[in-house]
N, C-alpha and C. Protein backbone atom coordinates (compact mmCIF):
# COMPACT_ATOMS: atom_id res chain seq x y z
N UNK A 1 0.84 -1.18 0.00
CA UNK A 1 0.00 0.00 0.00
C UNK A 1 0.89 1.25 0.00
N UNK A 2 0.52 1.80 -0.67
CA UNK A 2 1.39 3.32 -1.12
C UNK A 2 0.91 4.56 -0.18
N UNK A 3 1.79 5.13 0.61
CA UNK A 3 1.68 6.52 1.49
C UNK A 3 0.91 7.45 0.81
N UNK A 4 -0.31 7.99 2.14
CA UNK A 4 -0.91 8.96 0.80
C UNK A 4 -0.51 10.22 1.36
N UNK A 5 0.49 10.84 2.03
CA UNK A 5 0.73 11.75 2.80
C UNK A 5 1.48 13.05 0.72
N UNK A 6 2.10 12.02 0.50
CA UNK A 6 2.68 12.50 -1.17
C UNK A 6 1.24 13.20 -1.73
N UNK A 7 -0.06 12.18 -2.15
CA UNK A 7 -0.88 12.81 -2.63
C UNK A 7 -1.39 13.99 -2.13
N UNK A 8 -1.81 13.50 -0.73
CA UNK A 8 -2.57 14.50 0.09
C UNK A 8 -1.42 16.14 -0.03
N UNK A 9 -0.44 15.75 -0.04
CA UNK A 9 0.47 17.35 -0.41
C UNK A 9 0.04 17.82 -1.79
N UNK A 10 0.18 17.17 -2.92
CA UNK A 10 -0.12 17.54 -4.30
C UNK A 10 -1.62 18.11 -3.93
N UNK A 11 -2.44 17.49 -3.37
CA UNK A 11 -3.92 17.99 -3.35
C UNK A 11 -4.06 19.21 -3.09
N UNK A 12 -3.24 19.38 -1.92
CA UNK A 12 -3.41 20.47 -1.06
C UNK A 12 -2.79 21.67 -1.71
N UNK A 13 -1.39 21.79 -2.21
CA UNK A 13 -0.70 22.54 -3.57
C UNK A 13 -1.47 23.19 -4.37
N UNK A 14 -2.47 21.69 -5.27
CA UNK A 14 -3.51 22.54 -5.93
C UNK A 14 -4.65 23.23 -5.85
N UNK A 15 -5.39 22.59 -4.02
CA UNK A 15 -6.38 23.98 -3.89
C UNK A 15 -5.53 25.00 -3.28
N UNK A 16 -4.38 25.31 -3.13
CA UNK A 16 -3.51 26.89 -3.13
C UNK A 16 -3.75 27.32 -3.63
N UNK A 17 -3.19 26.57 -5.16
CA UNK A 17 -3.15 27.50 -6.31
C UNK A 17 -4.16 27.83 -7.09
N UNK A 18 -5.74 26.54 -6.97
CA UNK A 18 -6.40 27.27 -7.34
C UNK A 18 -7.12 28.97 -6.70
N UNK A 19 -6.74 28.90 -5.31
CA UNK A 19 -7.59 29.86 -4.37
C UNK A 19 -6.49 30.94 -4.61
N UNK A 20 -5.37 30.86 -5.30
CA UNK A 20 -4.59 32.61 -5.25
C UNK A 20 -5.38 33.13 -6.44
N UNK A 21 -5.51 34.53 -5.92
CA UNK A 21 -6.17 35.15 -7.11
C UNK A 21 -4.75 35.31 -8.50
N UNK A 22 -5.51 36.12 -9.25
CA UNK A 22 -4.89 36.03 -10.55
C UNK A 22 -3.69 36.73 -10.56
N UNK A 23 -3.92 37.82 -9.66
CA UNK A 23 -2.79 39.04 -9.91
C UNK A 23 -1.49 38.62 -9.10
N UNK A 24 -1.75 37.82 -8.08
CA UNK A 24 -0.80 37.09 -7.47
C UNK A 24 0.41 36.01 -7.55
N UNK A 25 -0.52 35.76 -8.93
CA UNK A 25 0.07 34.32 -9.06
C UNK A 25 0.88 34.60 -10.41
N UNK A 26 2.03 34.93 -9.71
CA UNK A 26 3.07 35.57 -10.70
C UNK A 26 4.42 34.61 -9.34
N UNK A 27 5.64 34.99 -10.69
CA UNK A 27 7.04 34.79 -10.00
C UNK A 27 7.43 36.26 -9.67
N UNK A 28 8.72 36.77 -8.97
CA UNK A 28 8.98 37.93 -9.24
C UNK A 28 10.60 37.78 -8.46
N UNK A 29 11.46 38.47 -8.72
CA UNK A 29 12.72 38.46 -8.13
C UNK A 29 12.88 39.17 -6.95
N UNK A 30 14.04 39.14 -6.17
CA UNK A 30 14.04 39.80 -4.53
C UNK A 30 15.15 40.33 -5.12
N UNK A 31 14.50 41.39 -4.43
CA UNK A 31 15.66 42.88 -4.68
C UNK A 31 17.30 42.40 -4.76
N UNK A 32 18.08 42.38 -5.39
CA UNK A 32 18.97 42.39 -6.03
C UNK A 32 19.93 41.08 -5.34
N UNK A 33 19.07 40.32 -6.05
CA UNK A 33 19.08 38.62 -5.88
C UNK A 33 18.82 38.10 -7.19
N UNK A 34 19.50 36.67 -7.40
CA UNK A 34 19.20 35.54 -8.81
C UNK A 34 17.76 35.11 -8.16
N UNK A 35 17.56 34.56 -6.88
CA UNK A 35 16.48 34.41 -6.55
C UNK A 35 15.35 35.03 -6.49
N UNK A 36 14.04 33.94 -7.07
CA UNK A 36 13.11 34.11 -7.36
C UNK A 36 11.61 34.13 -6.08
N UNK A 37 11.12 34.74 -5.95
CA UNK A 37 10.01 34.34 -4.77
C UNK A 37 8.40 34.32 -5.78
N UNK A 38 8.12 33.04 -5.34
CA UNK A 38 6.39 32.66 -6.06
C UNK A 38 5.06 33.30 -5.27
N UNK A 39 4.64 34.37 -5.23
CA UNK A 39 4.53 34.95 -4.77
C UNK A 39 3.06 34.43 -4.09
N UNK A 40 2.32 33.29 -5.06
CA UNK A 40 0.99 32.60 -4.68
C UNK A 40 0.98 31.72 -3.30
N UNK A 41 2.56 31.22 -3.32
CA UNK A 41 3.03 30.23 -2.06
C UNK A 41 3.23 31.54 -1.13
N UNK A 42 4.23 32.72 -1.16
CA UNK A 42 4.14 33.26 -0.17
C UNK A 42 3.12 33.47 0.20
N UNK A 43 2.05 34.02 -0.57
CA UNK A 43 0.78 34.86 0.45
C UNK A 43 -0.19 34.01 0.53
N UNK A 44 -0.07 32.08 0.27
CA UNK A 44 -1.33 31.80 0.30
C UNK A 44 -1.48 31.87 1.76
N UNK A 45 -2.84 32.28 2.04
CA UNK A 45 -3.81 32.01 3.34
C UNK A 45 -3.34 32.99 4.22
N UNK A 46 -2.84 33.97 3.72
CA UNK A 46 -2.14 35.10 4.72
C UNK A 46 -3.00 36.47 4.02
N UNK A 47 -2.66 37.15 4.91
CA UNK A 47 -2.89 38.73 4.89
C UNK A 47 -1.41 39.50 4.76
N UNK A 48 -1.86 40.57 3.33
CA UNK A 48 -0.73 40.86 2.96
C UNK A 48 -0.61 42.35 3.19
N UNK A 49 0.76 43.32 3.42
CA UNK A 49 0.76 44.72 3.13
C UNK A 49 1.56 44.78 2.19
N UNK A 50 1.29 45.72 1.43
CA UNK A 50 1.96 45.56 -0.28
C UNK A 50 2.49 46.73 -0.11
N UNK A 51 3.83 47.53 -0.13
CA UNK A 51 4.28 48.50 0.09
C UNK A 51 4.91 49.15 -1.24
N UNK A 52 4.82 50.52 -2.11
CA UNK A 52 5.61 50.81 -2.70
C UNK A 52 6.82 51.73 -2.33
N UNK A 53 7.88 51.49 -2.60
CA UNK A 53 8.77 52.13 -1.39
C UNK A 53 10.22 52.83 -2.36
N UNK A 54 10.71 53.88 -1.34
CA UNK A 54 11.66 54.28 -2.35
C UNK A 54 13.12 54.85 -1.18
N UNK A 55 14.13 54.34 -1.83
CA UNK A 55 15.26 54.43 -0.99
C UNK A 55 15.62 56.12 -0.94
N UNK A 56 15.17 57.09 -1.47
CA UNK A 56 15.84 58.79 -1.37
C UNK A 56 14.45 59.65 -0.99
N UNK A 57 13.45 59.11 -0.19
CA UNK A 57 12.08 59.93 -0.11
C UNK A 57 12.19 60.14 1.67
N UNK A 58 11.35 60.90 1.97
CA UNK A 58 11.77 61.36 2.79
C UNK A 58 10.99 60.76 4.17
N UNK A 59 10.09 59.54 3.46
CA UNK A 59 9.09 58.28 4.07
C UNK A 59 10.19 57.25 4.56
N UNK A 60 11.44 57.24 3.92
CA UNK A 60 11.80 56.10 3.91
C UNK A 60 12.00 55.52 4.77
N UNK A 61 12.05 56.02 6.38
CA UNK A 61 12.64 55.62 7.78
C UNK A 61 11.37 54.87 7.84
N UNK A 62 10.12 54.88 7.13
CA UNK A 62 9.05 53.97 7.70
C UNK A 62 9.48 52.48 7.07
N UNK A 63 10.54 52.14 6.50
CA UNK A 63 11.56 50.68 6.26
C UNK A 63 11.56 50.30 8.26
N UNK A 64 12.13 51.13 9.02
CA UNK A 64 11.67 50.68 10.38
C UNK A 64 10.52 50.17 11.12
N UNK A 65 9.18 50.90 10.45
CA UNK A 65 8.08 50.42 11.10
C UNK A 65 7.81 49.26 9.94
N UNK A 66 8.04 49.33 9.27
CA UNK A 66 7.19 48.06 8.39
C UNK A 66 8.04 46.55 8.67
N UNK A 67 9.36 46.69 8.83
CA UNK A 67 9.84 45.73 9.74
C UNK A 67 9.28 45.25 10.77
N UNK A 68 9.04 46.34 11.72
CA UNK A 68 8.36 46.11 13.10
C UNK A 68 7.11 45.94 12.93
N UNK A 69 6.55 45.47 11.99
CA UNK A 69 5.25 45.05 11.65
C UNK A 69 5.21 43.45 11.50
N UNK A 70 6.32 43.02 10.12
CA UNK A 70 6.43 42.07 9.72
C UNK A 70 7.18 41.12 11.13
N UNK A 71 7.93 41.73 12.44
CA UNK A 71 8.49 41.13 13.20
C UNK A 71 7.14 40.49 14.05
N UNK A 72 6.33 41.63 14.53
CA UNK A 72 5.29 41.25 15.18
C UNK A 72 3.88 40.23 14.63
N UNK A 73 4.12 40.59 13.52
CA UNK A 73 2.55 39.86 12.92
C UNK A 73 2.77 38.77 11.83
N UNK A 74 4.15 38.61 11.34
CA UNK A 74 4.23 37.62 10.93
C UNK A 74 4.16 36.18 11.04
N UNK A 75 4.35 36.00 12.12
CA UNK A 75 4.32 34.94 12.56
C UNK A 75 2.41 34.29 12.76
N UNK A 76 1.71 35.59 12.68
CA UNK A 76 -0.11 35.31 13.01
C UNK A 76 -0.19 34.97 11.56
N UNK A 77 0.60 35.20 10.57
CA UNK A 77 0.34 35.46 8.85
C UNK A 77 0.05 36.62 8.40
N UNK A 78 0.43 38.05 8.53
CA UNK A 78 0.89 38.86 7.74
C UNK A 78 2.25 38.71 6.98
N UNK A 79 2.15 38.78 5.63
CA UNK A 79 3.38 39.04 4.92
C UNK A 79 3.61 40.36 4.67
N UNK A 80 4.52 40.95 5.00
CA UNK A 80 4.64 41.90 4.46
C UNK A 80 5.60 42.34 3.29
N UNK A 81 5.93 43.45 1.75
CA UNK A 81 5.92 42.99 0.64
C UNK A 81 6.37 44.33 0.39
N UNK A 82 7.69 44.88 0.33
CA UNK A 82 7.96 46.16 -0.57
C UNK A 82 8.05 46.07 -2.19
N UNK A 83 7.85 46.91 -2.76
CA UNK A 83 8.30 47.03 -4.06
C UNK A 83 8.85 48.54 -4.43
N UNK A 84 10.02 48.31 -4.52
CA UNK A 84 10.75 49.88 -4.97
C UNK A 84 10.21 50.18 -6.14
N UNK A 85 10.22 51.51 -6.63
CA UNK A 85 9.69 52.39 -7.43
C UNK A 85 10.14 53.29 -7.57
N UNK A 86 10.54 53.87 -8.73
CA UNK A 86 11.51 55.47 -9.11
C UNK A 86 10.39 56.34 -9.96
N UNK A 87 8.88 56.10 -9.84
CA UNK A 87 7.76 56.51 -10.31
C UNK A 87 7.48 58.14 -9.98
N UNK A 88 8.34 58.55 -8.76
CA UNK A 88 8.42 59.84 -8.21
C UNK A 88 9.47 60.50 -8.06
N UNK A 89 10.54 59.28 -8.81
CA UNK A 89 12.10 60.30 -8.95
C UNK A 89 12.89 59.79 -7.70
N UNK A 90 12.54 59.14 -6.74
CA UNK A 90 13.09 58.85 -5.38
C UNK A 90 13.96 57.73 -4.90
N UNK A 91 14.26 56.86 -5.84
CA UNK A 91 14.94 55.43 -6.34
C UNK A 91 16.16 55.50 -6.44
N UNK A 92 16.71 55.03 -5.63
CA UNK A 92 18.11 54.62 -6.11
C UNK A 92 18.22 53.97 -7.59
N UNK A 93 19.07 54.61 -8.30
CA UNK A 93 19.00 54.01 -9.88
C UNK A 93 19.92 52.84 -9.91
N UNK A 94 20.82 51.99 -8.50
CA UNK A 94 21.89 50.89 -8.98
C UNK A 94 20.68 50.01 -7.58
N UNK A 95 20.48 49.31 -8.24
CA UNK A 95 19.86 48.20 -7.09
C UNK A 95 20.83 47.70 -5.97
N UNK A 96 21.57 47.81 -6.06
CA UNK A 96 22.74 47.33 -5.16
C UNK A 96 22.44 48.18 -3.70
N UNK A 97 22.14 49.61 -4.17
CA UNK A 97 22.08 51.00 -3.53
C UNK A 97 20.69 50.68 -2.83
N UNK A 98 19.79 50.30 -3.32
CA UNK A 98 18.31 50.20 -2.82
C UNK A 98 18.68 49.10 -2.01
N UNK A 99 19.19 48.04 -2.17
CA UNK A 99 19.39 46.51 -1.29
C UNK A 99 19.85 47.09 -0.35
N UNK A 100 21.13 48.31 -0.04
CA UNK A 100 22.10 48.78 0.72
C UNK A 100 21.18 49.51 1.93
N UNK A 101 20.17 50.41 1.31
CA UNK A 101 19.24 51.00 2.05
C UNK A 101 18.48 50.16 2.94
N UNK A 102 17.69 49.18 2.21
CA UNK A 102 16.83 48.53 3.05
C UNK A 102 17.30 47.71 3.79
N UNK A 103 18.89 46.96 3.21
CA UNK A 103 19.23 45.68 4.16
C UNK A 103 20.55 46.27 5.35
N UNK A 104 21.03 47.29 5.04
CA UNK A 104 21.66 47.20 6.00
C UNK A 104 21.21 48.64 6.77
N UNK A 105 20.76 49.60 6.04
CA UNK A 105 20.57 50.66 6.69
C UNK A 105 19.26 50.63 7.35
N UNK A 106 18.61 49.87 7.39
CA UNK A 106 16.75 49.49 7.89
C UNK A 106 16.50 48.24 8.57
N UNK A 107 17.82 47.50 8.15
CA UNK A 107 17.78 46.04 8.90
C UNK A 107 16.22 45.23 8.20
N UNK A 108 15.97 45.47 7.14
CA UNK A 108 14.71 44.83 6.46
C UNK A 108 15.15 43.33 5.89
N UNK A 109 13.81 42.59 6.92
CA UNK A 109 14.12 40.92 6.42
C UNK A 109 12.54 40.74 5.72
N UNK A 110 11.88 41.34 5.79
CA UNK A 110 10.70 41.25 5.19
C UNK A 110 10.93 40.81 3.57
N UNK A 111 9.97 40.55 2.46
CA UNK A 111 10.30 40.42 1.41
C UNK A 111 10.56 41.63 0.42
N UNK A 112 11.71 42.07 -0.21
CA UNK A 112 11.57 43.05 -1.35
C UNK A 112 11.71 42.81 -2.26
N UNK A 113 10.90 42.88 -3.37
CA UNK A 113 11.10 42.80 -4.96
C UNK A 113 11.90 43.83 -5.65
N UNK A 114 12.52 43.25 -6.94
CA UNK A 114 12.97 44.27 -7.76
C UNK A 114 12.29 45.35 -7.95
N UNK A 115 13.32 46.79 -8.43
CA UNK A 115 12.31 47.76 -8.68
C UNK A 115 11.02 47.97 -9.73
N UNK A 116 10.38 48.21 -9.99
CA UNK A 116 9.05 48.79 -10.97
C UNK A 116 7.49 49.68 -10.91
N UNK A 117 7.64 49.40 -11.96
CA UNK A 117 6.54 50.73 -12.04
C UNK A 117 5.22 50.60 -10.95
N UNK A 118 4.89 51.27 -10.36
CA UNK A 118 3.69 50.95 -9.69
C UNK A 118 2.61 52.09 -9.68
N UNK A 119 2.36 52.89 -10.92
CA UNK A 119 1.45 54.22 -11.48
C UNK A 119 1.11 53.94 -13.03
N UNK A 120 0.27 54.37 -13.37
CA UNK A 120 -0.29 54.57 -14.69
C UNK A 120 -0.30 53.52 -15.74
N UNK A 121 0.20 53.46 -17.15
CA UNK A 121 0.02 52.13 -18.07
C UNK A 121 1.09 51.69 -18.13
N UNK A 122 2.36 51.52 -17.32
CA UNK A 122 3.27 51.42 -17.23
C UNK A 122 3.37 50.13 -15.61
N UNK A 123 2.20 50.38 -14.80
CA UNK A 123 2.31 49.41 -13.73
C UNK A 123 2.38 48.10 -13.47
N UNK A 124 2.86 47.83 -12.75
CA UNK A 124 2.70 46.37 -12.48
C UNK A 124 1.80 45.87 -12.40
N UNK A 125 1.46 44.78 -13.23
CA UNK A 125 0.28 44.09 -13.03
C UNK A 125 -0.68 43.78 -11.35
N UNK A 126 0.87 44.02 -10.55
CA UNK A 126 0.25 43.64 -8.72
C UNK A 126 -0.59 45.24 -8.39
N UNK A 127 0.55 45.75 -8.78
CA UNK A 127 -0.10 47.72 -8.18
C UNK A 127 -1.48 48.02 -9.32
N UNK A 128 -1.35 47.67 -10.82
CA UNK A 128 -2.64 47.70 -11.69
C UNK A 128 -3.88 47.23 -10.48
N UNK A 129 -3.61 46.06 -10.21
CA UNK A 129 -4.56 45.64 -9.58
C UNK A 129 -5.35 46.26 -8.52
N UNK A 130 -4.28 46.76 -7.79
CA UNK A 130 -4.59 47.34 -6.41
C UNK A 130 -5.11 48.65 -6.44
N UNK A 131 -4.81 49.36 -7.77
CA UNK A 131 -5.47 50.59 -8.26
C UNK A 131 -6.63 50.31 -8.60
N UNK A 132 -6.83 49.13 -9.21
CA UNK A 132 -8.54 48.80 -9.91
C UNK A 132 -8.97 48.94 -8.61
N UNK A 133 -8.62 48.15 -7.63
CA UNK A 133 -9.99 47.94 -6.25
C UNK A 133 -10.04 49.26 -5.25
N UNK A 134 -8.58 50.24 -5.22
CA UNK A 134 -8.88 50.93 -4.61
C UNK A 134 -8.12 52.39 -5.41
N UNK A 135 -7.23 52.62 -5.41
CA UNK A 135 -6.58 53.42 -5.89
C UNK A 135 -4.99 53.50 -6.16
N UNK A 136 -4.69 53.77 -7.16
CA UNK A 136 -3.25 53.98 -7.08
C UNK A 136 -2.36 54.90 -6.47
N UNK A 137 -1.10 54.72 -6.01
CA UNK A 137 -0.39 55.37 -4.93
C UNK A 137 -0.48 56.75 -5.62
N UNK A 138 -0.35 57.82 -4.82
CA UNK A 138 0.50 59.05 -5.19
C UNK A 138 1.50 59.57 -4.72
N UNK A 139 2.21 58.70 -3.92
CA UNK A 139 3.82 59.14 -3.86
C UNK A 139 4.20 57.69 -3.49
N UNK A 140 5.18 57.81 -2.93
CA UNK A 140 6.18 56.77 -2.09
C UNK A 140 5.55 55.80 -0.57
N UNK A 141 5.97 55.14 -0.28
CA UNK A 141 5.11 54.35 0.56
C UNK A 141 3.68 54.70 0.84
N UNK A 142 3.05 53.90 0.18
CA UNK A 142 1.49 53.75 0.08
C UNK A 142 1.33 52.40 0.73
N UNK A 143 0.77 51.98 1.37
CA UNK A 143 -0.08 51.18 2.11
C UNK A 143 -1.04 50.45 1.73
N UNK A 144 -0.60 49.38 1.34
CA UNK A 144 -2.03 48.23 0.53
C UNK A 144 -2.22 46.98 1.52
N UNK A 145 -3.47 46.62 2.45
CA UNK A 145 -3.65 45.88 3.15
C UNK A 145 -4.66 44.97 2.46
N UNK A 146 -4.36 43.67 2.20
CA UNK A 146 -5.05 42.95 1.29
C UNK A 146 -5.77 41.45 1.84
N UNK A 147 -6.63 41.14 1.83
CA UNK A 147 -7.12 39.72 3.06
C UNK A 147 -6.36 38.42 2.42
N UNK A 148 -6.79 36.98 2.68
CA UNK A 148 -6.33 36.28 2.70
C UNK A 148 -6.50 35.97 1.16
N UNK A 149 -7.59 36.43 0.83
CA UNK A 149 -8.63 36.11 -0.73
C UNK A 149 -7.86 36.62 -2.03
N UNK A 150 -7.01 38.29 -1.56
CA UNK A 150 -6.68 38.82 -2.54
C UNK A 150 -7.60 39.89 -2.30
N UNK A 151 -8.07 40.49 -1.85
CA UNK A 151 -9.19 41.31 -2.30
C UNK A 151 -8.61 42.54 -0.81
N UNK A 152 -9.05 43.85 -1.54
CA UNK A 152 -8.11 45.21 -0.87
C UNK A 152 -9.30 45.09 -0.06
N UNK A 153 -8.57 45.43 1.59
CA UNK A 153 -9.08 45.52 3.15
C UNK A 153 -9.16 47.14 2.66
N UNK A 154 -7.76 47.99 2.56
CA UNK A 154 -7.81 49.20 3.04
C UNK A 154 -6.65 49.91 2.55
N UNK A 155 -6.34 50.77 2.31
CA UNK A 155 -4.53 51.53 1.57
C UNK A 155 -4.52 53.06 2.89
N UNK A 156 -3.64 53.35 2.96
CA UNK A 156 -3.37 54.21 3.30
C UNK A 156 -2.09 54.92 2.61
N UNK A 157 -1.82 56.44 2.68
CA UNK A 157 -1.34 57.45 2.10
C UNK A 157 0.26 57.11 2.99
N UNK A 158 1.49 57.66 2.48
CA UNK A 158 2.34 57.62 3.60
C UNK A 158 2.58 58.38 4.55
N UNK A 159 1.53 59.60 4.47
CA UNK A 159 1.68 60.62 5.82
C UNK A 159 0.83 59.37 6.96
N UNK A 160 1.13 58.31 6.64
CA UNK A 160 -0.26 57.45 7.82
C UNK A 160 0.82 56.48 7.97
N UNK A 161 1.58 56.85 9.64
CA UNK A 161 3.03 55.40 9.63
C UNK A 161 2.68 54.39 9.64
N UNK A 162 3.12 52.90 9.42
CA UNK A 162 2.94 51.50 9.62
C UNK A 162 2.11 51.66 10.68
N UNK A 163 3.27 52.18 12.04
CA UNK A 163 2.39 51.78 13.47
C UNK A 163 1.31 52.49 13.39
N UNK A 164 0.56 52.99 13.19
CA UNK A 164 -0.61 53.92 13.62
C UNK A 164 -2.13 53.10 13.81
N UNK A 165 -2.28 53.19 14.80
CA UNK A 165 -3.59 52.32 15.03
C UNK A 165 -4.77 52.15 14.09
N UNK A 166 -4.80 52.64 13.16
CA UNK A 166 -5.39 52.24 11.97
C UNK A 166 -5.64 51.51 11.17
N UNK A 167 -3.98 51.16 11.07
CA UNK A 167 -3.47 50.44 10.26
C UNK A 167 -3.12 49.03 10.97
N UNK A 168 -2.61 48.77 12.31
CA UNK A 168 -2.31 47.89 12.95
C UNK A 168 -3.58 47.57 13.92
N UNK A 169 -4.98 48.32 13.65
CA UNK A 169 -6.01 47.66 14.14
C UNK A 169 -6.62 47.14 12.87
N UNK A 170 -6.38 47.27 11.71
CA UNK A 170 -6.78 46.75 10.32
C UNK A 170 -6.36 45.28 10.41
N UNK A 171 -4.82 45.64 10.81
CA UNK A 171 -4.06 44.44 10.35
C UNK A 171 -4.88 43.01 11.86
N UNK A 172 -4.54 43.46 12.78
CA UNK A 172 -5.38 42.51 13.80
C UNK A 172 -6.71 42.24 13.83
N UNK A 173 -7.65 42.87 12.53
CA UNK A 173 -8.88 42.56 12.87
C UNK A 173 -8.93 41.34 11.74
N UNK A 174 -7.91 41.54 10.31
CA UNK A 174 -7.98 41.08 9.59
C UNK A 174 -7.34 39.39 10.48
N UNK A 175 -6.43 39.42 10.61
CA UNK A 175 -6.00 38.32 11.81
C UNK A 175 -6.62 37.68 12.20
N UNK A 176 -7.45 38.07 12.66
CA UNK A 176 -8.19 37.68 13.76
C UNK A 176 -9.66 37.17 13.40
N UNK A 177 -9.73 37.57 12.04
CA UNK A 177 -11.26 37.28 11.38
C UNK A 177 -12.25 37.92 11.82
N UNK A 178 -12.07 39.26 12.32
CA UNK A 178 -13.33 39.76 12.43
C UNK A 178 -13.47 40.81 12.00
């Protein structure tokens, strides 16, 4: 008799992948890495903050709170998810420089993707998305809180820090299922 612990994984794999929504279920690279992150496995069954972020803006010290987000709530299943962007001029133009910012000057272990567009017909298919349901950023760290489904909880502007009870009573209600 053959172990069904093998199948029962394949099973389970494919209702993941059928339950990630569309815009998700992409590959994408980590900031100035060969490595690739699948982004349907990271966020299945989690609650995500989708950050667009830029290493020369004057938001950028919130690389501290969004750490201290991903330190505290990750572990309940928030992922949390930068994506650099030079959409406002604020980008380090050598990725090396953006890695330099976030990894050693911010201490960021959270996930970061390569840089790209995240405004107008030029966006990423992830930020396209997040503009259809709610709106697209207008500057530098924008705030996309997204449920387990795929579907936008709530965005906030970056005059609104990580910590601000708004945002971290969003994130615990979403948690918490209620």
């Amino acid at each position: 008799m053959k172990p069904l612990l093998p199948l029962l994984l394949l099973a389970s794999a494919s209702v993941s992948a059928a339950q990630c929504p569309a815009w998700l279920d992409t590959e994408k690279r980590r900031l100035h890495s060969k490595e690739s992150v699948n982004l349907c496995e990271l966020t299945a069954n989690k609650a995500v903050l989708l950050v667009n972020t830029a290493s020369h803006c004057g938001f950028t010290p919130q690389f501290k709170e969004l750490e201290a987000l991903h330190q505290q709530y990750g572990a309940d299943g928030l992922v949390v998810i930068g994506m650099p962007s030079d959409d406002f001029f604020q980008e380090a133009d050598d990725e090396a420089e953006t890695a330099e910012v976030c990894y050693r000057n911010y201490g960021v272990s959270f996930t970061m993707l390569t840089p790209a567009a995240v405004r107008g017909s030029d966006a990423d298919p992830i930020f396209a998305e997040l503009a259809r349901q709610g709106g697209a950023p207008k500057w530098n760290f924008y705030k996309y809180l997204v449920d387990q489904d795929g579907k936008l909880v709530d965005y906030w502007s970056p005059k609104t820090d990580p910590s601000d009870p708004e945002i971290t009573g969003a994130i615990e209600s979403l948690l918490n299922g209620s």
